[in-house]
C-alpha atoms as a PDB file:
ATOM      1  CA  UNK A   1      -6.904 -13.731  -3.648  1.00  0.00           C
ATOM      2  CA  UNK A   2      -6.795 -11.076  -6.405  1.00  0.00           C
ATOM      3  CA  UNK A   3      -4.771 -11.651  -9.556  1.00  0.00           C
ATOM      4  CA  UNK A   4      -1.144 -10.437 -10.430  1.00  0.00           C
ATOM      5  CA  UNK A   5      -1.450  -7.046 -12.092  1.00  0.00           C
ATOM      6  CA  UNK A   6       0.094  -7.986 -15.816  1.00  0.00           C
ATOM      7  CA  UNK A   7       1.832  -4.470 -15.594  1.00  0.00           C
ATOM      8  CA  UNK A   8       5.017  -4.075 -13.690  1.00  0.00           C
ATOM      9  CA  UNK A   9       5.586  -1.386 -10.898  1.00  0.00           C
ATOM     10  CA  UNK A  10       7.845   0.372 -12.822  1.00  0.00           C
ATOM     11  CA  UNK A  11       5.711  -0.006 -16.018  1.00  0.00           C
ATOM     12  CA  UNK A  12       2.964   1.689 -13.607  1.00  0.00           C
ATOM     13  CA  UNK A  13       4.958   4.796 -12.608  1.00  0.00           C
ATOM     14  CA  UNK A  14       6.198   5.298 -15.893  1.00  0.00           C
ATOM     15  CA  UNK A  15       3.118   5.970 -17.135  1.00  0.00           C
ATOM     16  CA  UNK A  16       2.118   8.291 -14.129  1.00  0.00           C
ATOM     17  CA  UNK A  17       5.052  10.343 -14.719  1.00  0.00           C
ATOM     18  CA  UNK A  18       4.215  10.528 -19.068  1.00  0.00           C
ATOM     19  CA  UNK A  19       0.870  11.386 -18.049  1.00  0.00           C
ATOM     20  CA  UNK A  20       2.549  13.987 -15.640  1.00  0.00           C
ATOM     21  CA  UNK A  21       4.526  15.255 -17.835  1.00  0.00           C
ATOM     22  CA  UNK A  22       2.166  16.028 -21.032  1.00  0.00           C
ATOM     23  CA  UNK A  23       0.876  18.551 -18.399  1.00  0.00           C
ATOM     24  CA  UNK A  24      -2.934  18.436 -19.780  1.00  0.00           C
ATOM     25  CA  UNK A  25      -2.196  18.562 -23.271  1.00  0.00           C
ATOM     26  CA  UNK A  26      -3.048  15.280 -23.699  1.00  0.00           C
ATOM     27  CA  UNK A  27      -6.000  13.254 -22.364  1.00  0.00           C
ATOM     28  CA  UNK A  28      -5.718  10.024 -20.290  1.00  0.00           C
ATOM     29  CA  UNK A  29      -6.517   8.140 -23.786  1.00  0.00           C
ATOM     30  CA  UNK A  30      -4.190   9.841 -25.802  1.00  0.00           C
ATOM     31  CA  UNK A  31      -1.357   8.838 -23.259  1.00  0.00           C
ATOM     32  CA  UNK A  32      -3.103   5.595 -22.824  1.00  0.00           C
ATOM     33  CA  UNK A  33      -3.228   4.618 -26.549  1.00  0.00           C
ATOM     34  CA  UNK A  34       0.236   5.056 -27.159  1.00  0.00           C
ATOM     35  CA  UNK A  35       0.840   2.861 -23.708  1.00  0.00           C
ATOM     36  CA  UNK A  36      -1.800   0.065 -25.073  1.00  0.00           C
ATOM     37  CA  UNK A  37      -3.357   0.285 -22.009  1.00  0.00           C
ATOM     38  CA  UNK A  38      -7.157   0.949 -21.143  1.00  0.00           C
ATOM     39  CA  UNK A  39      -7.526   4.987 -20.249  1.00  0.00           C
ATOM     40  CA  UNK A  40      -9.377   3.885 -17.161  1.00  0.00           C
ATOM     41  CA  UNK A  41      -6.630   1.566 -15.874  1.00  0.00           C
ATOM     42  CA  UNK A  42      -3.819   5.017 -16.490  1.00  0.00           C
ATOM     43  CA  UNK A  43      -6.894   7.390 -14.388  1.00  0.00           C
ATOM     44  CA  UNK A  44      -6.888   4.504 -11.884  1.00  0.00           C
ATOM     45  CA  UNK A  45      -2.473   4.827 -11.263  1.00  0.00           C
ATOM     46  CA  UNK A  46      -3.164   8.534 -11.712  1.00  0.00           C
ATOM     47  CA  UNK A  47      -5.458   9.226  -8.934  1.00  0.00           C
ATOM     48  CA  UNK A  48      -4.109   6.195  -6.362  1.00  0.00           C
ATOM     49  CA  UNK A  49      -0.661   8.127  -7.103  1.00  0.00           C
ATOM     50  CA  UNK A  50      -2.196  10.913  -6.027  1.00  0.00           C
ATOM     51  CA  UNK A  51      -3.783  10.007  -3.230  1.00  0.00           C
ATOM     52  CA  UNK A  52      -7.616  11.167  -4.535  1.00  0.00           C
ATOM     53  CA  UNK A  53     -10.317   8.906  -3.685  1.00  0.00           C
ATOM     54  CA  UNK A  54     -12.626   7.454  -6.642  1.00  0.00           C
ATOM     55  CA  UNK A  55     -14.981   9.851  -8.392  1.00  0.00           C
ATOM     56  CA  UNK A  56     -18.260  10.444  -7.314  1.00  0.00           C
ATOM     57  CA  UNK A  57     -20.754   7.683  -7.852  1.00  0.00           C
ATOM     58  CA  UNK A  58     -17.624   5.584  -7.690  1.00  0.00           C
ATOM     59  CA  UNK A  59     -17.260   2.536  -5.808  1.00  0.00           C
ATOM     60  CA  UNK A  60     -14.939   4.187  -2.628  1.00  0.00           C
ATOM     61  CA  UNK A  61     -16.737   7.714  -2.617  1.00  0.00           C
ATOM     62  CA  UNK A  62     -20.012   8.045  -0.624  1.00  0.00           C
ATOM     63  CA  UNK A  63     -22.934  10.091  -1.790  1.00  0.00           C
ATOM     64  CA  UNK A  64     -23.889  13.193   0.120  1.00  0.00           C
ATOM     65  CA  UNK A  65     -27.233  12.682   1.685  1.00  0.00           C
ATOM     66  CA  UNK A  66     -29.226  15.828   1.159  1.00  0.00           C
ATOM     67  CA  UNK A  67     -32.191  16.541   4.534  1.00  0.00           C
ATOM     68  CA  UNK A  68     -35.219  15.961   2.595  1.00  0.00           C
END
């Protein structure tokens, strides 16, 4: 069973919508910094908010295989 996330739901979408709203002017660990939480954890609420699977090479993305 996994473990309680230590950050509330609203703490979560809070931070998606600051993130939102410095509209690229700031980077994930700018916004993360001054939320004292890791910039990968605030790219993590970012993307599941968004619907966008994991990066590539990430754990949820498959590689393209290429003919050979």
């Amino acid at each position: 069973m996994a473990r309680p996330s230590k950050y509330s739901a609203e703490f979560r979408s809070d931070a998606i919508a600051l993130w939102r709203a410095s509209a690229g002017r700031r980077t994930f660990r700018d916004v993360a910094d001054d939320l004292n939480v890791n910039p990968e954890t605030l790219r993590t609420w970012v993307r599941d908010a968004d619907g966008r699977p994991a990066a590539a090479g990430g754990r949820g993305t498959p590689r393209p295989s290429w003919p050979g």
